[in-house]
PDB file of N, CA and C in Angstrom:
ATOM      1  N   UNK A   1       0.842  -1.177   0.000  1.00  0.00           N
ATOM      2  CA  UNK A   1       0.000   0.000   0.000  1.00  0.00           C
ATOM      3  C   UNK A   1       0.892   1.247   0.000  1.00  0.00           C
ATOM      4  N   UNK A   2       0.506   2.460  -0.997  1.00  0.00           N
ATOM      5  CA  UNK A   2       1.381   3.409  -1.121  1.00  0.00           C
ATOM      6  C   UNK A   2       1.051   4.146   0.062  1.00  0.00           C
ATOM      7  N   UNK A   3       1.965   5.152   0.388  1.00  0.00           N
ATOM      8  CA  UNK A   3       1.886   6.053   1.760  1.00  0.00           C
ATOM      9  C   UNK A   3       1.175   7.248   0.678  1.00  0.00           C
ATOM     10  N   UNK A   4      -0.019   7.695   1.553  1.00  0.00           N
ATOM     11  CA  UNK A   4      -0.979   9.111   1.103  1.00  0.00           C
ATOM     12  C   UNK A   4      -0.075  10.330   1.658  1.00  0.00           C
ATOM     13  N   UNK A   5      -0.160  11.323   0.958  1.00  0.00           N
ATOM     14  CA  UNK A   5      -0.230  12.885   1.175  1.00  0.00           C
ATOM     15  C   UNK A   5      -0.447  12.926   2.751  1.00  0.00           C
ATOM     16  N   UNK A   6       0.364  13.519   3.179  1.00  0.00           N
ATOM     17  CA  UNK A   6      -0.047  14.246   5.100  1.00  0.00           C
ATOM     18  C   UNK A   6      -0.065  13.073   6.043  1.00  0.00           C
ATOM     19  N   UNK A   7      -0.211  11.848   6.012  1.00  0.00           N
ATOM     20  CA  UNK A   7       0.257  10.673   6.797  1.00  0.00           C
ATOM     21  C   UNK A   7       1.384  10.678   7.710  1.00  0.00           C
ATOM     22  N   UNK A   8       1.053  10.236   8.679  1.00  0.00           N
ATOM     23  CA  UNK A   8       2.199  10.031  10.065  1.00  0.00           C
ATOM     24  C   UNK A   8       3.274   9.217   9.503  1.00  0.00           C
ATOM     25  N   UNK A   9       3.370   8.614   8.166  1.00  0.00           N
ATOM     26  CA  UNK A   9       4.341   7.780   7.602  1.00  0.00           C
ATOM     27  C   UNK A   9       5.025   8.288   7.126  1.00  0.00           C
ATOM     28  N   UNK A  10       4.938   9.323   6.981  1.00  0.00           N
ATOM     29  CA  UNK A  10       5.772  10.472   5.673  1.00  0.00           C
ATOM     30  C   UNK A  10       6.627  11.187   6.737  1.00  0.00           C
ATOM     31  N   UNK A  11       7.494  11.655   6.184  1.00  0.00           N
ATOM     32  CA  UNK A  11       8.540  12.330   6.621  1.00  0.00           C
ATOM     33  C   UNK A  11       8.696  13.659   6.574  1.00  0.00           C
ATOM     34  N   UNK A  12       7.448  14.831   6.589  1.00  0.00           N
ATOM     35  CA  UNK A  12       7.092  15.692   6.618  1.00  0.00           C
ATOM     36  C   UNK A  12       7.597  16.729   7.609  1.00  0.00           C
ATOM     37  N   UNK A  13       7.733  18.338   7.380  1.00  0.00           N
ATOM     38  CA  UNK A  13       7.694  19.240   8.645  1.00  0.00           C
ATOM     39  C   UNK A  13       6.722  19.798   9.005  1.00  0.00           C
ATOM     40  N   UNK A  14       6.775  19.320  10.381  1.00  0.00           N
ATOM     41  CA  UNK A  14       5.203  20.525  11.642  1.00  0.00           C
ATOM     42  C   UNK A  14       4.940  21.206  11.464  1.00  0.00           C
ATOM     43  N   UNK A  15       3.917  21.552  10.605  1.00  0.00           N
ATOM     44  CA  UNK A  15       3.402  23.146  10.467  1.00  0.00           C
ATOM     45  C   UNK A  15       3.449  23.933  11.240  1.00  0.00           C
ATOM     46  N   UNK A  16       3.628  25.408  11.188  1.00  0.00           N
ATOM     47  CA  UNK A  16       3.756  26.371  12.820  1.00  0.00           C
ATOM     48  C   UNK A  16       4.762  25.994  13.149  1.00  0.00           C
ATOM     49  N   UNK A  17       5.892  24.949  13.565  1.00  0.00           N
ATOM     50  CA  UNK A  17       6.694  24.671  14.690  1.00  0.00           C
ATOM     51  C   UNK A  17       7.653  25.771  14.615  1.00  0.00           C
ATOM     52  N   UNK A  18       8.148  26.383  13.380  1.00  0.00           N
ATOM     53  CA  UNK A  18       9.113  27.088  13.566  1.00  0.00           C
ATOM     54  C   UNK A  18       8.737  28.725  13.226  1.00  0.00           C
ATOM     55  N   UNK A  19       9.288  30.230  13.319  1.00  0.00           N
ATOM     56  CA  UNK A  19       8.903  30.702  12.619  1.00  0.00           C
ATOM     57  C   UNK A  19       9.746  31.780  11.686  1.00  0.00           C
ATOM     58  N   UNK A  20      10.964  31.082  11.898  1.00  0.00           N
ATOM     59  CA  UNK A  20      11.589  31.788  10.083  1.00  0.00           C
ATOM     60  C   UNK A  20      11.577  30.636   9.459  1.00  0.00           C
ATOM     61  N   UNK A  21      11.888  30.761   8.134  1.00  0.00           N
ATOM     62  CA  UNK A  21      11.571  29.930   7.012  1.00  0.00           C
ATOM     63  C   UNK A  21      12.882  30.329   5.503  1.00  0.00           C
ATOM     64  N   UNK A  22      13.567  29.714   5.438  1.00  0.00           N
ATOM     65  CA  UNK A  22      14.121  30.146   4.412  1.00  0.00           C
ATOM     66  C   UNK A  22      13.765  29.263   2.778  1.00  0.00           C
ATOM     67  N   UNK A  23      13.173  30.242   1.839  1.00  0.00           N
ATOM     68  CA  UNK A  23      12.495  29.240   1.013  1.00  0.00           C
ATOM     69  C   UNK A  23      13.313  29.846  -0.688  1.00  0.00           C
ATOM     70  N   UNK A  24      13.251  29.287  -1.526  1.00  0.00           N
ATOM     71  CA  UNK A  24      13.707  29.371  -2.821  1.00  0.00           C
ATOM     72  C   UNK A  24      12.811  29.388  -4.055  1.00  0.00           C
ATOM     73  N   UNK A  25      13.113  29.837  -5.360  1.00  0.00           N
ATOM     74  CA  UNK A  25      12.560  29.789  -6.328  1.00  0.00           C
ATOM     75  C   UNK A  25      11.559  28.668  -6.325  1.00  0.00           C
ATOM     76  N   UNK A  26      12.119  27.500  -6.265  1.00  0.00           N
ATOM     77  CA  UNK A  26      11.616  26.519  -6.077  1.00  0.00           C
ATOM     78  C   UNK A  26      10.477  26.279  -5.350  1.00  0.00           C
ATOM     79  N   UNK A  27      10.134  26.855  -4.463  1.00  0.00           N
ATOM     80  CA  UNK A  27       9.105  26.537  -3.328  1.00  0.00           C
ATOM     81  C   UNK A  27       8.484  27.955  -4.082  1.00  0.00           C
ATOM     82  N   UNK A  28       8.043  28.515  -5.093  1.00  0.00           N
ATOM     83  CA  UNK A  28       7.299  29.191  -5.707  1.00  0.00           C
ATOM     84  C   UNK A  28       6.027  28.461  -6.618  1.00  0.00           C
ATOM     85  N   UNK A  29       4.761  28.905  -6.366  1.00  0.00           N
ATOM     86  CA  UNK A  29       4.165  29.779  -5.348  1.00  0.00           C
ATOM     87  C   UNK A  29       4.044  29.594  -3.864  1.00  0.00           C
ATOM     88  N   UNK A  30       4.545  30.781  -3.124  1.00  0.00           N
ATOM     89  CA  UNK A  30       4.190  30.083  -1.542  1.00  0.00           C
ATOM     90  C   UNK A  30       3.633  30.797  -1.006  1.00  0.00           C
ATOM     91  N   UNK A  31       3.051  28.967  -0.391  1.00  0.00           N
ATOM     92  CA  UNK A  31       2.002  29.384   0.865  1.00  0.00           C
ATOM     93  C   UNK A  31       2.163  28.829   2.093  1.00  0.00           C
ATOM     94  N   UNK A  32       1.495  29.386   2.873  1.00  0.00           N
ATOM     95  CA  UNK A  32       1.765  28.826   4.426  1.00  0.00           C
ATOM     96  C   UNK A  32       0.491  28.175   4.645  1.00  0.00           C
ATOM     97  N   UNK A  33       0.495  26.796   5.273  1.00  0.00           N
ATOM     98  CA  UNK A  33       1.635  25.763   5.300  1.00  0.00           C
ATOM     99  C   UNK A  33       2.333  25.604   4.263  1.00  0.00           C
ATOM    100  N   UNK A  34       3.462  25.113   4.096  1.00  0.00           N
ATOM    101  CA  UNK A  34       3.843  24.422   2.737  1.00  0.00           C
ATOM    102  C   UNK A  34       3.979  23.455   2.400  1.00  0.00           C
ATOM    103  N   UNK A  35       3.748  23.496   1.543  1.00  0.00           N
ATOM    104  CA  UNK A  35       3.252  21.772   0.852  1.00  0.00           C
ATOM    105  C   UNK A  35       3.908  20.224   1.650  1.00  0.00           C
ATOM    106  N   UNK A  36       5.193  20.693   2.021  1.00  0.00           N
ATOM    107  CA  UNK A  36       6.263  19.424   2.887  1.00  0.00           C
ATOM    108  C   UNK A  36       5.302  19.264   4.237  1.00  0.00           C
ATOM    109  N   UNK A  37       4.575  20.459   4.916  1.00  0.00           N
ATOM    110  CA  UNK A  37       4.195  20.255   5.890  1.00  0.00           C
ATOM    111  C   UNK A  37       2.927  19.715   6.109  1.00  0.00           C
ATOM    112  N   UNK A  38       2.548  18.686   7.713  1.00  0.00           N
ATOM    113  CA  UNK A  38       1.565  18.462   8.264  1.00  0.00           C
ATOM    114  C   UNK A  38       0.333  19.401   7.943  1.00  0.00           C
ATOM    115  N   UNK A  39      -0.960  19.225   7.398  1.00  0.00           N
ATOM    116  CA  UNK A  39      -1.902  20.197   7.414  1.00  0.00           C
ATOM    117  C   UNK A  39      -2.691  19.705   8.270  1.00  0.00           C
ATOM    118  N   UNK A  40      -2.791  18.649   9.124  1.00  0.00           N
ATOM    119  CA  UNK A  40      -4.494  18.406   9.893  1.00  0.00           C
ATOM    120  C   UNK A  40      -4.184  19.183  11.253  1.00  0.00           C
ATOM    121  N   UNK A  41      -3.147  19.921  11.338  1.00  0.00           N
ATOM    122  CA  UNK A  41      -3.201  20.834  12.739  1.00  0.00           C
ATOM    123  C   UNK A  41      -2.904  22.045  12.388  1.00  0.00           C
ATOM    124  N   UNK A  42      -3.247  22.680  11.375  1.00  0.00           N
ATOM    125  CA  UNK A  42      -2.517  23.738  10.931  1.00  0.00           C
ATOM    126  C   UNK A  42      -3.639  25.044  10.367  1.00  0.00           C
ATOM    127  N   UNK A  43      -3.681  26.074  10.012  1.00  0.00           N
ATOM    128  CA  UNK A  43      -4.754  27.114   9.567  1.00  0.00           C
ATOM    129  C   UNK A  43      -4.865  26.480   7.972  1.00  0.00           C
ATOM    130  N   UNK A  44      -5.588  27.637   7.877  1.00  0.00           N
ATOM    131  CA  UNK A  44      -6.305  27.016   6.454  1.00  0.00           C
ATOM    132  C   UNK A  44      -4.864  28.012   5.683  1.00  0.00           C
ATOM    133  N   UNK A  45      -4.644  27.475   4.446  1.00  0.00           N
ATOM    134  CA  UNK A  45      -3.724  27.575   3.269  1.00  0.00           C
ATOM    135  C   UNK A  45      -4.179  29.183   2.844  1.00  0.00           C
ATOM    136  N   UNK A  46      -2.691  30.326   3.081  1.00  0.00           N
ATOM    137  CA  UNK A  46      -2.368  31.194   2.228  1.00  0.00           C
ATOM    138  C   UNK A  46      -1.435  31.740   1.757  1.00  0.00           C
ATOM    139  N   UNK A  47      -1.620  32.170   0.762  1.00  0.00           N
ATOM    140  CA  UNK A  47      -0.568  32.346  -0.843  1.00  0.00           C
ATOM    141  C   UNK A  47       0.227  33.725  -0.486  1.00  0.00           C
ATOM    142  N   UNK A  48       1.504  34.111  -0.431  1.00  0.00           N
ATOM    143  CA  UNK A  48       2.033  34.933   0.308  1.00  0.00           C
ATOM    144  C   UNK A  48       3.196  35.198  -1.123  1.00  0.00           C
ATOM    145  N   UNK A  49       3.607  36.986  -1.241  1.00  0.00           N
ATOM    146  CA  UNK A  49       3.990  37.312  -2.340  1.00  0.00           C
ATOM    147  C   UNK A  49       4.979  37.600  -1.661  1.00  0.00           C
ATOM    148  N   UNK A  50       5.975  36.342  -1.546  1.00  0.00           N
ATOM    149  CA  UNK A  50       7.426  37.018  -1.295  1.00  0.00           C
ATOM    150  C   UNK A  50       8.087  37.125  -1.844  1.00  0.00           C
ATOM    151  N   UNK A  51       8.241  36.841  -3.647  1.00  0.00           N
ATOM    152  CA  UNK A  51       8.763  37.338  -4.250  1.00  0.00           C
ATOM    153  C   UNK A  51       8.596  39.246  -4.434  1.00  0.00           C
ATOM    154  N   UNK A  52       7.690  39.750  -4.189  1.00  0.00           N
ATOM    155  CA  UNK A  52       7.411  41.166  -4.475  1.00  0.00           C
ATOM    156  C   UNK A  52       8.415  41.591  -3.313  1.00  0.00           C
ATOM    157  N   UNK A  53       9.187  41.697  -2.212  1.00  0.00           N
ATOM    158  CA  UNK A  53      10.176  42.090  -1.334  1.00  0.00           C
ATOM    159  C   UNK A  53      11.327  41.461  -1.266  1.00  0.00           C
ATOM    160  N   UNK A  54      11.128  39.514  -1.176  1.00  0.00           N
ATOM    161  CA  UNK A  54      11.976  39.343  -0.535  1.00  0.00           C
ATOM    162  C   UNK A  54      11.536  38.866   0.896  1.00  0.00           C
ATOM    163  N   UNK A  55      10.832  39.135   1.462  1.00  0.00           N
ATOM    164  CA  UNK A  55       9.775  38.415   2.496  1.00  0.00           C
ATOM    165  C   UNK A  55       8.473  38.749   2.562  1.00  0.00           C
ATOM    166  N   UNK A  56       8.017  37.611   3.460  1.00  0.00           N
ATOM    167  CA  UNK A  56       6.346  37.704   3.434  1.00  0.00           C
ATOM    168  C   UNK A  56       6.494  37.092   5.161  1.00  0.00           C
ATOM    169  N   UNK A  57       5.272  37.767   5.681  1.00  0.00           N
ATOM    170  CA  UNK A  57       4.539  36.845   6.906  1.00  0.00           C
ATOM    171  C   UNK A  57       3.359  36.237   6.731  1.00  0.00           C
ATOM    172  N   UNK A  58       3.139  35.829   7.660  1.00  0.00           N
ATOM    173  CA  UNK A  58       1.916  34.659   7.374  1.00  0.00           C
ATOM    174  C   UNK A  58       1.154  35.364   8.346  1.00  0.00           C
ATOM    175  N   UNK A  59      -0.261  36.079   7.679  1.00  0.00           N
ATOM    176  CA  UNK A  59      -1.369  36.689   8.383  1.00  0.00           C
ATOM    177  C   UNK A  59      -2.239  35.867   9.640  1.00  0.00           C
ATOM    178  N   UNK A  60      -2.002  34.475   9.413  1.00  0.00           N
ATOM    179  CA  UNK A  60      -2.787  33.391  10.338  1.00  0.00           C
ATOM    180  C   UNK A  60      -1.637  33.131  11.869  1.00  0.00           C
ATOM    181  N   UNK A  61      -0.279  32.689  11.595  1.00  0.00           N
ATOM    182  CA  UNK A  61       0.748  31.633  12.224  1.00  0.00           C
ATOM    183  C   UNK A  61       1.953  33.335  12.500  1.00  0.00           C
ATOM    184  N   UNK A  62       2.254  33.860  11.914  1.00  0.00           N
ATOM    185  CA  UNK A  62       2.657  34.574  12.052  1.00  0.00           C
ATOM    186  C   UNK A  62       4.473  34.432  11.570  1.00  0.00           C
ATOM    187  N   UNK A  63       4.962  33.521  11.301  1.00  0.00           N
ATOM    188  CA  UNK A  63       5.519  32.562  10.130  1.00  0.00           C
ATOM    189  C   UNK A  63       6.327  33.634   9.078  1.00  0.00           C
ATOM    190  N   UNK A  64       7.742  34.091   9.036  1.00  0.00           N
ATOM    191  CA  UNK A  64       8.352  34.842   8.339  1.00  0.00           C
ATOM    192  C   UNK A  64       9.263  33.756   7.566  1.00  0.00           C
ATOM    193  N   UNK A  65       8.867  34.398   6.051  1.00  0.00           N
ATOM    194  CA  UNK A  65       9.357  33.365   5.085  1.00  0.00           C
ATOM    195  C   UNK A  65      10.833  34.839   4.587  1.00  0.00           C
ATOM    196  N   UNK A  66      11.954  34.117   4.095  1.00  0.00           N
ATOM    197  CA  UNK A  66      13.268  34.981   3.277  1.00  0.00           C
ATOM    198  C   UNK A  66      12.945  33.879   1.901  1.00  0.00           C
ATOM    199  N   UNK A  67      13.060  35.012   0.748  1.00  0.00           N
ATOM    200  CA  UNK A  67      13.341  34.448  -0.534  1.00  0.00           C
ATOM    201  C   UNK A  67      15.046  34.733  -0.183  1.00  0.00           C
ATOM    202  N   UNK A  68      15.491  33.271  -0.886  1.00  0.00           N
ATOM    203  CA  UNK A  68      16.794  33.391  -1.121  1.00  0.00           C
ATOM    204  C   UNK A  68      17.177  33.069  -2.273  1.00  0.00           C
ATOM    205  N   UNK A  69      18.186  33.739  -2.783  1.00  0.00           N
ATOM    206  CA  UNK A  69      18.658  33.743  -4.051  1.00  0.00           C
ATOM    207  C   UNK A  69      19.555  32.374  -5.124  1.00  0.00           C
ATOM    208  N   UNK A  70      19.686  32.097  -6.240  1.00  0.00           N
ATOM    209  CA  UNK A  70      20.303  31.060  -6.553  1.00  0.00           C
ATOM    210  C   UNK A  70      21.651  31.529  -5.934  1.00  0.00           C
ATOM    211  N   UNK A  71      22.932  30.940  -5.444  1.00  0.00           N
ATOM    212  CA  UNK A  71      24.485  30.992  -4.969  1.00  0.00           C
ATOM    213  C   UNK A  71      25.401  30.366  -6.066  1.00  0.00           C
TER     214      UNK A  71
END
């Protein structure tokens, strides 16, 4: 049996647990939670323009995301 999306089997991060976030092109579009993370304890899903600065917070969790650059 395959392991589902958000399952205690998966190797996922705690939504909320932390609250900086360093995220990349890659993790574009983002939202809080993000996709790697637990959602059955978490606020409901929003879409945050951190590309337009360079950071975004999360209006729900309070959750500060840094765009970081390719190195």
């Amino acid at each position: 049996m395959a392991a589902r999306a958000g399952t205690v089997d998966q190797n996922l991060i705690q939504a909320n647990a932390e609250h900086r976030y360093r995220v990349t092109e890659a993790d574009l579009p983002l939202s809080c939670p993000m996709p790697g993370m637990y959602l059955w304890n978490s606020h409901p899903k929003v879409f945050l323009p951190v590309q337009e600065t360079g950071r975004a917070k999360c209006p729900y969790c309070g959750a500060e995301y840094t765009l970081e650059g390719d190195s």
